[in-house]
C-alpha atoms as a PDB file:
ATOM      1  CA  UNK A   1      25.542   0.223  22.144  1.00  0.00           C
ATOM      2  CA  UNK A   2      24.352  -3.397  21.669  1.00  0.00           C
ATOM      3  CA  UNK A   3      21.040  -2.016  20.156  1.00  0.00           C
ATOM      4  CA  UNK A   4      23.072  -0.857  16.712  1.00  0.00           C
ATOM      5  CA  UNK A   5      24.734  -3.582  16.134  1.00  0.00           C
ATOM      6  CA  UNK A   6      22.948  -7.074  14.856  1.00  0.00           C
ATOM      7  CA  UNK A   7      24.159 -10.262  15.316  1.00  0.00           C
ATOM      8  CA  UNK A   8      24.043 -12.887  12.835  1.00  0.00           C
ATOM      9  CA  UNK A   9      22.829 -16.362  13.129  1.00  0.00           C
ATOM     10  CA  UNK A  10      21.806 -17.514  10.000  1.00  0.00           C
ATOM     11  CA  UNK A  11      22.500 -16.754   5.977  1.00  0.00           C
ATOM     12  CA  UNK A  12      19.489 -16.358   5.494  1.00  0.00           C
ATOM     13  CA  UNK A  13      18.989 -13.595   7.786  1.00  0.00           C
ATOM     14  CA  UNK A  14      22.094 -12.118   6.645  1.00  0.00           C
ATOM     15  CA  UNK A  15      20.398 -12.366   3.061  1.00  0.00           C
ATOM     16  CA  UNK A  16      17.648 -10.505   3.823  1.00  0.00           C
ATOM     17  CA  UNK A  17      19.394  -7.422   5.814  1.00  0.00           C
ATOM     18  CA  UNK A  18      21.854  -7.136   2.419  1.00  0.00           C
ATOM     19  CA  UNK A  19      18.525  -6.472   0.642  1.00  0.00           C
ATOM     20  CA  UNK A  20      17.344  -4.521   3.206  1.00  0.00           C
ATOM     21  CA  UNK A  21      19.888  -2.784   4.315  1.00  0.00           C
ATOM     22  CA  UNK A  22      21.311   0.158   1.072  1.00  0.00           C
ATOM     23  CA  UNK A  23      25.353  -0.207   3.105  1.00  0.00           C
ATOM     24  CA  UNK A  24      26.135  -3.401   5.882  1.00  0.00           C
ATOM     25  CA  UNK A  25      29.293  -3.021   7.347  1.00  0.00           C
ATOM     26  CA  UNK A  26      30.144  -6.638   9.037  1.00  0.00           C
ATOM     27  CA  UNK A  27      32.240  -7.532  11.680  1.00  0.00           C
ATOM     28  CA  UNK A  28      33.704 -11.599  11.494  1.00  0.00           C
ATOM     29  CA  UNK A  29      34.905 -12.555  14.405  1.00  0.00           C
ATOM     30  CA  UNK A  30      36.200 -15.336  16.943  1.00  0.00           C
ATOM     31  CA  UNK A  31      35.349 -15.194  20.570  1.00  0.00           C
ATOM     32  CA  UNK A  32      38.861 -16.572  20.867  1.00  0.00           C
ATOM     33  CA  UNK A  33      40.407 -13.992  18.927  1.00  0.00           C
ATOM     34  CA  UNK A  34      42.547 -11.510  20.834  1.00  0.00           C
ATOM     35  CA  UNK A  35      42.540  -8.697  18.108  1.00  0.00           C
ATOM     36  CA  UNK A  36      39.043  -8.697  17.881  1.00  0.00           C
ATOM     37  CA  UNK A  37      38.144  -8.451  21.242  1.00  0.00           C
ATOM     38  CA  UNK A  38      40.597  -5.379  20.652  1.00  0.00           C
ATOM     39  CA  UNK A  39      38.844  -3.770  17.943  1.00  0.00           C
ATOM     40  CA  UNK A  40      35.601  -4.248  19.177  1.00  0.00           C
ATOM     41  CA  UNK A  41      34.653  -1.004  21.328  1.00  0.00           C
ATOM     42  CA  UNK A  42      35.284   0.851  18.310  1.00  0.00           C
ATOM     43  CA  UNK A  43      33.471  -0.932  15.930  1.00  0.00           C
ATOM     44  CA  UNK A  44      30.690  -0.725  18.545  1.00  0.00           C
ATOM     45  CA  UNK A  45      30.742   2.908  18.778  1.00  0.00           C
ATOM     46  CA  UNK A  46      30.686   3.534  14.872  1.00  0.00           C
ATOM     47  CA  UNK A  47      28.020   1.488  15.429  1.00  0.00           C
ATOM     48  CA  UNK A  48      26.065   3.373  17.900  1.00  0.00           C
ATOM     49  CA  UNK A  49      27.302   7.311  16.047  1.00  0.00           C
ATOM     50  CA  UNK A  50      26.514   6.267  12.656  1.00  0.00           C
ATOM     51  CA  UNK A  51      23.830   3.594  11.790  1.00  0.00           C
ATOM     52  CA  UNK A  52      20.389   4.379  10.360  1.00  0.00           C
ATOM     53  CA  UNK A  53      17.457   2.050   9.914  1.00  0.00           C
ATOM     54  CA  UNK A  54      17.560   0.090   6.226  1.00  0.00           C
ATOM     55  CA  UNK A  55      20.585   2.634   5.003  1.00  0.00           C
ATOM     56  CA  UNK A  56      23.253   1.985   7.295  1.00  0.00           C
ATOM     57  CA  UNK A  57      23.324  -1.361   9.401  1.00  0.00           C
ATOM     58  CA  UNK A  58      26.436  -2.782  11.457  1.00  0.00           C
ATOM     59  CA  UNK A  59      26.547  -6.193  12.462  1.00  0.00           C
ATOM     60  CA  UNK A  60      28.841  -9.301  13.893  1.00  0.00           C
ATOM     61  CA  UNK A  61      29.383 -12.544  12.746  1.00  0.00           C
ATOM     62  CA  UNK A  62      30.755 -15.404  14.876  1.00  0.00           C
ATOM     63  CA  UNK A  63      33.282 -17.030  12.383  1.00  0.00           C
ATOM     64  CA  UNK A  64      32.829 -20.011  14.476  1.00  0.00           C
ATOM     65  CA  UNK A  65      28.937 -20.802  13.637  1.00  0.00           C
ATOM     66  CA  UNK A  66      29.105 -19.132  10.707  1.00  0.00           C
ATOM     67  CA  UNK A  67      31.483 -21.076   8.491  1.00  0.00           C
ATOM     68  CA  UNK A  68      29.162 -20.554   5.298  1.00  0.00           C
ATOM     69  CA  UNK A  69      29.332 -16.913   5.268  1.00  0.00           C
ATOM     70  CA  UNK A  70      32.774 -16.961   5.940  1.00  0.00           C
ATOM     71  CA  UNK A  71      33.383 -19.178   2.968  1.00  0.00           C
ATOM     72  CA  UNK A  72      31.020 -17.292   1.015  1.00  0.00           C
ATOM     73  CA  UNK A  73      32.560 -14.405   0.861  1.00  0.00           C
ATOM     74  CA  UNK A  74      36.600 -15.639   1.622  1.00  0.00           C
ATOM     75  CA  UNK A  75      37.222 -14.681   5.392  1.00  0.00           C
ATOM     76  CA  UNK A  76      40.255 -16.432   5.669  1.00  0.00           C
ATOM     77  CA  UNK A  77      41.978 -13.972   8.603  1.00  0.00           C
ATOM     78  CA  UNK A  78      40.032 -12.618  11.991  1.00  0.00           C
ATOM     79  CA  UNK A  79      38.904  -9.640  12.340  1.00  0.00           C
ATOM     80  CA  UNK A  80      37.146  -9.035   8.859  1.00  0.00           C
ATOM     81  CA  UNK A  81      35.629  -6.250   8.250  1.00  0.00           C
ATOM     82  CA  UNK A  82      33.029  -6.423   5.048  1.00  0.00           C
ATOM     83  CA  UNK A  83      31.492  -3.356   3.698  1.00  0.00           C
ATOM     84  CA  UNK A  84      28.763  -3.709   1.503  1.00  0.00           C
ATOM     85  CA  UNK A  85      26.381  -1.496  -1.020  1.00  0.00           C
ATOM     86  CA  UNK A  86      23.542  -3.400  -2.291  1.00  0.00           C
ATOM     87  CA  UNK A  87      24.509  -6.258  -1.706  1.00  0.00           C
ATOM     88  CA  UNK A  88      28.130  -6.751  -3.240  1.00  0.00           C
ATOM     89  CA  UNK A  89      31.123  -6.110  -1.365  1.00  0.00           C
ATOM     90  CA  UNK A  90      33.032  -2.914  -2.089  1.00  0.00           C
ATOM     91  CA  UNK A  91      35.725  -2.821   0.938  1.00  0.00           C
ATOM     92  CA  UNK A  92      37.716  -5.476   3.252  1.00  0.00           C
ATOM     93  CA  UNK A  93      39.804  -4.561   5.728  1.00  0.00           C
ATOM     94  CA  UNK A  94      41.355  -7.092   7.149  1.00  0.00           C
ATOM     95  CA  UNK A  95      42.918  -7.032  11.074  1.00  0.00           C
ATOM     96  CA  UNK A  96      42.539  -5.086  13.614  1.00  0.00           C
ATOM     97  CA  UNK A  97      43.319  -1.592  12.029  1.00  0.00           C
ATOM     98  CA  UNK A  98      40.919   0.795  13.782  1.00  0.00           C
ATOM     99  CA  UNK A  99      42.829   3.836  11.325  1.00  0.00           C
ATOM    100  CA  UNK A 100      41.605   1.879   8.083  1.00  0.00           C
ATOM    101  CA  UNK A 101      38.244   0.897   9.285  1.00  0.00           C
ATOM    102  CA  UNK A 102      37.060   3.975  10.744  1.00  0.00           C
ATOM    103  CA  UNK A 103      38.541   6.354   7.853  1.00  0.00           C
ATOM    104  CA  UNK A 104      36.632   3.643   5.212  1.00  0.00           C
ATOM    105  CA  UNK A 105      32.971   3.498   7.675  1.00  0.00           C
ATOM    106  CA  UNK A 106      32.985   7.641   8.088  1.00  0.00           C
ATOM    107  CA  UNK A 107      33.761   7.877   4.487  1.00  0.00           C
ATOM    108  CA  UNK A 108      30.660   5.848   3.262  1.00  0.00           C
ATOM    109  CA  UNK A 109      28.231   7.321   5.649  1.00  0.00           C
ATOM    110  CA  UNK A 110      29.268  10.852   4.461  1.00  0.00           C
ATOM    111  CA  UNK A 111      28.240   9.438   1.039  1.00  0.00           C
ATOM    112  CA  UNK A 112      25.019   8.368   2.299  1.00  0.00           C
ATOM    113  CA  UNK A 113      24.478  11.639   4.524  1.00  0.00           C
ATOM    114  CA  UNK A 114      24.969  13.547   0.306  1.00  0.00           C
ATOM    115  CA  UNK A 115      22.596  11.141  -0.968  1.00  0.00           C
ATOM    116  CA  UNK A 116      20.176  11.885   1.482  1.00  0.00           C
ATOM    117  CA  UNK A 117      21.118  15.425   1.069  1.00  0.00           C
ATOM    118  CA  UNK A 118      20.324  15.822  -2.574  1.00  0.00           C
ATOM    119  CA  UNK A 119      17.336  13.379  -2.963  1.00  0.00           C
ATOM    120  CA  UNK A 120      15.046  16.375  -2.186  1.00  0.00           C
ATOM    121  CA  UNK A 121      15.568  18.289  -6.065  1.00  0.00           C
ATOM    122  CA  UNK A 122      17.714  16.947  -8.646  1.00  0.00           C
ATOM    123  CA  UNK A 123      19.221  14.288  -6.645  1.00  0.00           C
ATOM    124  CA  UNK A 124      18.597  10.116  -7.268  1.00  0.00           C
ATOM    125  CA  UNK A 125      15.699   9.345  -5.222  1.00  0.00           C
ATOM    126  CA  UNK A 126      14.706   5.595  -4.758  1.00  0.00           C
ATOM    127  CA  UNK A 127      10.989   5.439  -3.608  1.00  0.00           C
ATOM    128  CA  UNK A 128      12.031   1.340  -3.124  1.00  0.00           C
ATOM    129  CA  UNK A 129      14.751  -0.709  -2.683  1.00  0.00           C
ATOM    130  CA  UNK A 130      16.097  -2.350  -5.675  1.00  0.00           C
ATOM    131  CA  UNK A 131      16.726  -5.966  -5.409  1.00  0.00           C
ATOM    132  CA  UNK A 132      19.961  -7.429  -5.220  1.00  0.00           C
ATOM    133  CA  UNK A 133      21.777  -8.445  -8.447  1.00  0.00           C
ATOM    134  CA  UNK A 134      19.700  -5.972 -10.519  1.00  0.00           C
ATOM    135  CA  UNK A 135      19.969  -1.930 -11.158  1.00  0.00           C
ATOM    136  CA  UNK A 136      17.903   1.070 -12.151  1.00  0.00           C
ATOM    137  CA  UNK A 137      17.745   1.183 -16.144  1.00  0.00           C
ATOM    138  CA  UNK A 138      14.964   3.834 -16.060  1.00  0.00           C
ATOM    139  CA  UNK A 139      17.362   5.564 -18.058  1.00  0.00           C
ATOM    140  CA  UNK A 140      17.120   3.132 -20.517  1.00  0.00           C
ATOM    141  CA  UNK A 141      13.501   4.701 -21.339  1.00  0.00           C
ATOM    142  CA  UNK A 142      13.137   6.408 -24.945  1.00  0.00           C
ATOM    143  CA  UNK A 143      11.783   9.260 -23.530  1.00  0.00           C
ATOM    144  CA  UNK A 144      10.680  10.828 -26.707  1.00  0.00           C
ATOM    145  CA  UNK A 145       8.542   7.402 -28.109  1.00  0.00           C
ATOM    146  CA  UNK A 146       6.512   7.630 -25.136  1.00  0.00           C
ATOM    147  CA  UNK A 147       2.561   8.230 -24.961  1.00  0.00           C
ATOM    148  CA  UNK A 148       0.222   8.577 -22.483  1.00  0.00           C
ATOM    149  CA  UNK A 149      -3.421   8.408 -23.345  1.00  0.00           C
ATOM    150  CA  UNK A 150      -6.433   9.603 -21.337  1.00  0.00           C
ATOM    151  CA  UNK A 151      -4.161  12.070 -19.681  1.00  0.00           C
ATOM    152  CA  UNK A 152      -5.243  15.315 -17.979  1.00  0.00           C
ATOM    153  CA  UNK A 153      -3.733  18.185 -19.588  1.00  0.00           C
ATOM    154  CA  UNK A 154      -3.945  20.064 -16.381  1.00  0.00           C
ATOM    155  CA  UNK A 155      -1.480  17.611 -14.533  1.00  0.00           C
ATOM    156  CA  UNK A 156       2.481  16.776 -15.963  1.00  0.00           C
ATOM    157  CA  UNK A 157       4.133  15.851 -19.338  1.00  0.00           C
ATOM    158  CA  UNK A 158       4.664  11.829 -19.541  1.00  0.00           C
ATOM    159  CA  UNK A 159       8.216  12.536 -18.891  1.00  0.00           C
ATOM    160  CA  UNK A 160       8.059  13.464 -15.514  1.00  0.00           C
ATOM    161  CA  UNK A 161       6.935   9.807 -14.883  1.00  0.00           C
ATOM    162  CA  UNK A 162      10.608   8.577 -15.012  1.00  0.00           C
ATOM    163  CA  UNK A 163      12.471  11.707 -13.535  1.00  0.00           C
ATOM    164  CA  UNK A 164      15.353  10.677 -10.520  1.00  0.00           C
ATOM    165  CA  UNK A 165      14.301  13.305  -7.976  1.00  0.00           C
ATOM    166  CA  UNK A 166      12.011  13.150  -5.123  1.00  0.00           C
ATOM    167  CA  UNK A 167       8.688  13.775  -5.569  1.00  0.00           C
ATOM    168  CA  UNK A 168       7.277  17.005  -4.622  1.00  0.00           C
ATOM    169  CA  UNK A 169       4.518  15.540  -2.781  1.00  0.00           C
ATOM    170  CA  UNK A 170       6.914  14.501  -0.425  1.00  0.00           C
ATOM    171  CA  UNK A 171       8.142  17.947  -0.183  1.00  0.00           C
ATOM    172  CA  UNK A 172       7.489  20.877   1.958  1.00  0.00           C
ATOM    173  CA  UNK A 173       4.797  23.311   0.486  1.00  0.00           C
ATOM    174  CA  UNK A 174       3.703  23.322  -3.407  1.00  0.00           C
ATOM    175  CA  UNK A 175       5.352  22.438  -6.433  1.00  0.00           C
ATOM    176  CA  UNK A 176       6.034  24.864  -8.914  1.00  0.00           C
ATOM    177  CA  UNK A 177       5.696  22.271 -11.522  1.00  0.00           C
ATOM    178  CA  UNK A 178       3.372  19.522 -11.829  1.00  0.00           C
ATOM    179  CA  UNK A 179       5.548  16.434 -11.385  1.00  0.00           C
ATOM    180  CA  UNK A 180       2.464  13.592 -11.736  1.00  0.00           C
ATOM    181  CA  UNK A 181       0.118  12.510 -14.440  1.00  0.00           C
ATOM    182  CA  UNK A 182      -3.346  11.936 -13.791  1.00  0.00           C
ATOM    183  CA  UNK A 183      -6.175  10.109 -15.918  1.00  0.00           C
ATOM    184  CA  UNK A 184      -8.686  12.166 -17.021  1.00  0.00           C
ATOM    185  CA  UNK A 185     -12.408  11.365 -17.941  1.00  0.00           C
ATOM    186  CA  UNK A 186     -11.972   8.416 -15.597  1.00  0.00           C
ATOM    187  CA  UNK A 187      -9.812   6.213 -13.687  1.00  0.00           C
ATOM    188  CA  UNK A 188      -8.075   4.148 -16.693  1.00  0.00           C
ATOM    189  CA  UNK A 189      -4.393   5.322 -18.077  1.00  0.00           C
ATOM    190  CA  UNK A 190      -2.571   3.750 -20.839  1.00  0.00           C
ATOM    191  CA  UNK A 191       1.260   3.968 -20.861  1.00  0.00           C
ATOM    192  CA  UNK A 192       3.550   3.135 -23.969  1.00  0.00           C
ATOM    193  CA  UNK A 193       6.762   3.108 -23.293  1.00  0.00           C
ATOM    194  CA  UNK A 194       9.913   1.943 -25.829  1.00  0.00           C
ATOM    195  CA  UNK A 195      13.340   1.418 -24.878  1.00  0.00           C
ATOM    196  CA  UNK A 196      16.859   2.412 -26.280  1.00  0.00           C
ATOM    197  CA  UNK A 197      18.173  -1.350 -25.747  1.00  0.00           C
ATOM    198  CA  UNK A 198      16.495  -4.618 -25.425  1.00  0.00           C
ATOM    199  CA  UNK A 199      16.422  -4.821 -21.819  1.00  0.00           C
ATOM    200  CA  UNK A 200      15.796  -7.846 -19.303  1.00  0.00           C
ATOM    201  CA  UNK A 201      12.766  -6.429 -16.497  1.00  0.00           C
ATOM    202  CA  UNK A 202      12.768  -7.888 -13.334  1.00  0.00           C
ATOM    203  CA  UNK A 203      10.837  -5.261 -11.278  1.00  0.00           C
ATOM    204  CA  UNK A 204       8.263  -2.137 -11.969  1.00  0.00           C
ATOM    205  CA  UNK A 205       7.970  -0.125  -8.923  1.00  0.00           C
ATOM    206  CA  UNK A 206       5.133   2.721  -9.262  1.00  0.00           C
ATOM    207  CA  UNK A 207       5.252   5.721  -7.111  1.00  0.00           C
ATOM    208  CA  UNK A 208       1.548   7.526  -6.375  1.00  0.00           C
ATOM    209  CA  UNK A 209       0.468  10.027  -4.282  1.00  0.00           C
ATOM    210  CA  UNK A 210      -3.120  10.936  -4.308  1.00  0.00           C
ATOM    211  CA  UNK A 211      -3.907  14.005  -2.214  1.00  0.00           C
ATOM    212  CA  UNK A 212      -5.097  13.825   1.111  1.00  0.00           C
ATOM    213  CA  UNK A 213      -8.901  14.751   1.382  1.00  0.00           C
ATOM    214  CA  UNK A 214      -9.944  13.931  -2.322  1.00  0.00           C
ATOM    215  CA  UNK A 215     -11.469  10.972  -2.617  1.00  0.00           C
ATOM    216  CA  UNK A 216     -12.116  11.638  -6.384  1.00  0.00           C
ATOM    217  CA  UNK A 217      -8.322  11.007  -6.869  1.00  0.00           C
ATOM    218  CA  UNK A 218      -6.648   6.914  -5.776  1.00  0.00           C
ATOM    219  CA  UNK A 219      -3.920   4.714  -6.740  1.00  0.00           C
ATOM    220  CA  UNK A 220      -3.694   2.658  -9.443  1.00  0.00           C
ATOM    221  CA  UNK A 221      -5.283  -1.059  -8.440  1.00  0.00           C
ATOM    222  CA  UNK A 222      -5.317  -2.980 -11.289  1.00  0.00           C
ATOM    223  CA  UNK A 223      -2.632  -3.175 -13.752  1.00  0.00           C
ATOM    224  CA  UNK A 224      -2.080  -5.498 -17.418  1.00  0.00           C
ATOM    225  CA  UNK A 225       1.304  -5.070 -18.635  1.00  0.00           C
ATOM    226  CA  UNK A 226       1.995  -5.776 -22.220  1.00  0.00           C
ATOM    227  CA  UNK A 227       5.491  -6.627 -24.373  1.00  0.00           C
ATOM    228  CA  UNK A 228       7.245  -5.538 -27.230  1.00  0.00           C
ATOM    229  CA  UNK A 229       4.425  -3.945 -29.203  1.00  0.00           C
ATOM    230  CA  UNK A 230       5.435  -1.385 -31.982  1.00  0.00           C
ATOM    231  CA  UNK A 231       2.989   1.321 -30.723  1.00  0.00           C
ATOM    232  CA  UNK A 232       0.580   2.130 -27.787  1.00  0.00           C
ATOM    233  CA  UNK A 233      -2.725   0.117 -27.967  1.00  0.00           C
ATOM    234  CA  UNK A 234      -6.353   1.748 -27.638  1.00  0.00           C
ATOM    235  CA  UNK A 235      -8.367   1.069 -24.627  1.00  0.00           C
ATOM    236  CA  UNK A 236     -10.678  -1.540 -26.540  1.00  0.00           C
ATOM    237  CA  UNK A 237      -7.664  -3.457 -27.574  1.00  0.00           C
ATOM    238  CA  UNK A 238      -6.336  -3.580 -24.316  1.00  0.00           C
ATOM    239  CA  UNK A 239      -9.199  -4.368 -22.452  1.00  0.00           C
ATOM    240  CA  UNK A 240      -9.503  -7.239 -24.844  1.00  0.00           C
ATOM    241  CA  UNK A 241      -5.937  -8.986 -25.109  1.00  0.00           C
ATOM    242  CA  UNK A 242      -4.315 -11.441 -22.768  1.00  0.00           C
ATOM    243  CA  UNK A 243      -2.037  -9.276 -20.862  1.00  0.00           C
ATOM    244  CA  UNK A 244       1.839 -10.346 -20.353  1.00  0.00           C
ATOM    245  CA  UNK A 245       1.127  -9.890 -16.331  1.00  0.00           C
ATOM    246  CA  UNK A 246      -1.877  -8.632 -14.563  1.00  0.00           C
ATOM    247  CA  UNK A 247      -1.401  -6.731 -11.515  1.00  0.00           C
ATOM    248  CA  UNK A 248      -3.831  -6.051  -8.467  1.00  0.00           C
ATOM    249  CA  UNK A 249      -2.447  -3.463  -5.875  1.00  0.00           C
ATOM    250  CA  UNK A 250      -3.704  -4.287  -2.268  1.00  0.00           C
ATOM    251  CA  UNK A 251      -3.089  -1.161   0.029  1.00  0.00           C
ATOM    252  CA  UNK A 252      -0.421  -2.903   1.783  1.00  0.00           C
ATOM    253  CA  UNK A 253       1.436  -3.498  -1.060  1.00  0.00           C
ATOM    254  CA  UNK A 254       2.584   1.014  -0.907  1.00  0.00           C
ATOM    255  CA  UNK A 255       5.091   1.392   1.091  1.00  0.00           C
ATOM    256  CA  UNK A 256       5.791   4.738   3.582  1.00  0.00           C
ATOM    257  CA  UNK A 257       7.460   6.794   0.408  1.00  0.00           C
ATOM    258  CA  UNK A 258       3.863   5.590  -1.594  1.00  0.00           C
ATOM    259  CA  UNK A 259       6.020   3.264  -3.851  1.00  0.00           C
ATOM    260  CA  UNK A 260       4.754  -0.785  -4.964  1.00  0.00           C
ATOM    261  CA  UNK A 261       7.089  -2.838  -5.876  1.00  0.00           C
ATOM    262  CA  UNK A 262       6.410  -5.364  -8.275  1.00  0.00           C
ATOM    263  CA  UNK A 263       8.074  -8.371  -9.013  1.00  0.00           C
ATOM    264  CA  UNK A 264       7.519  -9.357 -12.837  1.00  0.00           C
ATOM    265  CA  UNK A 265       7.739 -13.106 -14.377  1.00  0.00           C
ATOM    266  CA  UNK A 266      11.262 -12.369 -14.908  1.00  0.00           C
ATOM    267  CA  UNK A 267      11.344 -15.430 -17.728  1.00  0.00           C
ATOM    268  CA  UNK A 268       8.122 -13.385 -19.467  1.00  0.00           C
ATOM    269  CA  UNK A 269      10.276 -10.101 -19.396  1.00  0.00           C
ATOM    270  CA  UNK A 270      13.745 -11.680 -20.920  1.00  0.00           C
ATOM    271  CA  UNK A 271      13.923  -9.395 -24.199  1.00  0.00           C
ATOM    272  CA  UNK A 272      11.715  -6.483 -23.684  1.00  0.00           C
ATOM    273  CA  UNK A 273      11.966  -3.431 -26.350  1.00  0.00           C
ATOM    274  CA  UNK A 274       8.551  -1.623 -25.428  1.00  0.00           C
ATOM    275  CA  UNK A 275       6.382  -1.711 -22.617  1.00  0.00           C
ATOM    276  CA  UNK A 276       2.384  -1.058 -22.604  1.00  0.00           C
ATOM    277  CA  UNK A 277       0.832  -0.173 -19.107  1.00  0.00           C
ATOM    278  CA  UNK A 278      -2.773  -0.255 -18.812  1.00  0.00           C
ATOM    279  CA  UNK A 279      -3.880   0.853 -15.805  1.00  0.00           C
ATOM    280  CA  UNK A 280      -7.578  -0.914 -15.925  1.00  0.00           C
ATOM    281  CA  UNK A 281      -8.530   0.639 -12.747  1.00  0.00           C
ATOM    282  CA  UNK A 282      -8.094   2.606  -9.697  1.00  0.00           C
ATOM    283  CA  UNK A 283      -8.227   1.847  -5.859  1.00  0.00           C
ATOM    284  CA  UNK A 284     -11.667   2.164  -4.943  1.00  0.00           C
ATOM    285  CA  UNK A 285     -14.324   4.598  -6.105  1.00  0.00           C
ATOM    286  CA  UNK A 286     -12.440   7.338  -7.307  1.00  0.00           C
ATOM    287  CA  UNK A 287     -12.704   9.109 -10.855  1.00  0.00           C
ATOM    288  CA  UNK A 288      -9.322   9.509 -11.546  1.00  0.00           C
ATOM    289  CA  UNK A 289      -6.265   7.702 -10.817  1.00  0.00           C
ATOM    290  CA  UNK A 290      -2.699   9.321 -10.293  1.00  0.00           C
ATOM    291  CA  UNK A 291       1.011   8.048 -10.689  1.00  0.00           C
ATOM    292  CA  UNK A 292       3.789  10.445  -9.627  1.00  0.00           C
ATOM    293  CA  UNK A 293       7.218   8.028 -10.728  1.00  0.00           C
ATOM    294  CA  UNK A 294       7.539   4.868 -12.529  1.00  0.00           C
ATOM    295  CA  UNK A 295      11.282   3.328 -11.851  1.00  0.00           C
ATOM    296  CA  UNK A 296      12.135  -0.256 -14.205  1.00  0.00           C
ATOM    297  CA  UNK A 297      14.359  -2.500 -12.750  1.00  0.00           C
ATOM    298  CA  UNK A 298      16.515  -5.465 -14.282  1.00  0.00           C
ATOM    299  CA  UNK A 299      19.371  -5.270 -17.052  1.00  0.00           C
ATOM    300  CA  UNK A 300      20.112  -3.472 -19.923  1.00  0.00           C
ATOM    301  CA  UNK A 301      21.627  -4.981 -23.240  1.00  0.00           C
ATOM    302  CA  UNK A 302      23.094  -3.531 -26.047  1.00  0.00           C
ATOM    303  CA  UNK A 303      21.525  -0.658 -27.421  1.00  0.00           C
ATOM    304  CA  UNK A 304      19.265  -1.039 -30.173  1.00  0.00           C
ATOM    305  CA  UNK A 305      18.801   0.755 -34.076  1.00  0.00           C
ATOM    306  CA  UNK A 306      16.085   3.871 -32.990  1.00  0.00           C
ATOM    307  CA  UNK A 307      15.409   4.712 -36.828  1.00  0.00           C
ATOM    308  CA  UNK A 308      12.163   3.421 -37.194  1.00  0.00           C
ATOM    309  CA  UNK A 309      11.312   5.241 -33.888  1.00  0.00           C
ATOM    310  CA  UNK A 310      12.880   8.766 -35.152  1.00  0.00           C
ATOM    311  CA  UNK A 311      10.904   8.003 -38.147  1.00  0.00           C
ATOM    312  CA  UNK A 312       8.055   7.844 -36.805  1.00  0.00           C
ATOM    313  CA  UNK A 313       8.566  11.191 -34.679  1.00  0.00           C
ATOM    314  CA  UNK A 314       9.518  13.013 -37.913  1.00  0.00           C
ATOM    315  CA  UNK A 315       6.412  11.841 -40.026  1.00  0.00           C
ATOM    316  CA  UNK A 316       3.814  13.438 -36.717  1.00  0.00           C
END
């Protein structure tokens, strides 16, 4: 049982499971304390039934050589039970109550057991972990203002770049649909995409799966991002202007569900209404390039006047 359950020794590494970690359920306790010496065998076997690896983690925190945690977050009685979802605290229970804490743990890993459930079609599927203090405003994407140039016409629509559910290539068997874009003549894509608010961008996380066995098709490599211009750029243009951010992808940089994570110059990205990415080049040798999901992260403001957007759309 001691292998599911962490113990804490610093805030820092405390810090880094909440980031790591989609639900934490923490145990603060004394070794003096006779209700938590109570309480423990349970908490230790909700431990050992229902943690998983970076979605559910248990762990115990000395009170004793801990005393900036347990100021942090206003531990003020022993036991304290903590339950967090990225990152912010959604549940105390306070004393030993093994009724309340086991009712509250089996309830939030039967959430998590529907989430995992549903992230195969239709569901919300997160390719990365979204860093702490910030959400998903993909939806925040004016889906219809969008253009893709250099596209292949036999792979998806732009839209399927920003759709919630898994991607198929991390299905079983093929897609019906073609849920990816894919450069065409060669391995350069250029991305316009507007938003419905001005929004604050913090992180861009890119999704790509090229196929196994075709070395024709990679990842994207090297990225320039561009800000808050009023329509998608031409491939001389970009080429040519001082990007906002460029990018280079190292292979390490994809994690397991073939997502990057990038962390933007958050100060650069403060009051974004339209986002331009070039994709100047994919990995390696290969003719094409191929993104299956785009997600934004960061914070959405209020939403802002679309006319001149509709306009536009009308007038084509």
């Amino acid at each position: 049982m001691a292998d599911s359950l962490v113990h804490i020794t610093s805030k820092a590494q405390f810090d880094e499971l909440l980031s790591s970690s989609r639900i934490v359920v923490a145990d603060f306790y004394a070794d003096w304390c006779g209700p938590c010496k109570q309480i423990a065998p349970l908490y230790a076997s909700l431990a050992e039934q229902i943690s998983r690896p970076n979605l559910l983690t248990f762990v115990k925190i000395d009170n004793d050589t801990n005393q900036d945690l347990a100021q942090e977050y206003g531990v003020t009685a022993l036991p304290t039970f903590l339950l967090f979802r990225s990152g912010k605290v959604i549940h105390k229970v306070q004393g030993a109550n093994p009724t309340e804490l086991k009712a509250v743990i089996e309830k939030l890993a039967s959430e998590l057991e529907s989430l995992a459930e549903g992230s195969g079609s239709g569901g919300i599927w997160k390719g990365a972990e979204i860093p702490r203090g910030y959400s998903d405003v993909t939806d925040q994407v004016e889906l219809r203002g969008c253009e893709l140039l250099n596209a292949d016409d036999d792979a998806g629509p732009v839209k399927v770049l920003f759709e919630s559910s898994k991607p198929s290539a991390l299905g079983q068997g093929a897609s019906a649909s073609k849920d990816w874009v894919q450069s065409g003549s060669d391995d350069q894509l250029l991305l316009f995409i507007p938003f419905q608010s001005t929004i604050k961008l913090h992180t861009l996380q890119i999704t790509s799966f090229p196929p196994e066995g075709n070395s024709d098709v990679s990842r994207p490599s090297v990225l320039h991002l561009f800000i808050n211009r009023t329509s998608n750029m031409d491939f001389g243009e970009a080429e040519d202007a001082e990007p906002t951010q460029a990018i280079t992808l190292e292979p390490q940089d994809w994690n397991s569900d073939g997502t990057a994570s990038i962390g933007l110059r958050f100060v650069k990205f403060q009051k974004t209404t339209t986002l331009t990415i070039f994709v100047q080049k994919g990995d390696g040798e290969a003719e094409t390039v191929r993104i299956d999901r785009i997600k934004l992260i960061g914070e959405a403001g209020a939403k802002r006047d679309m006319g001149k957007l509709q306009k536009m759309d009308d007038e084509e």
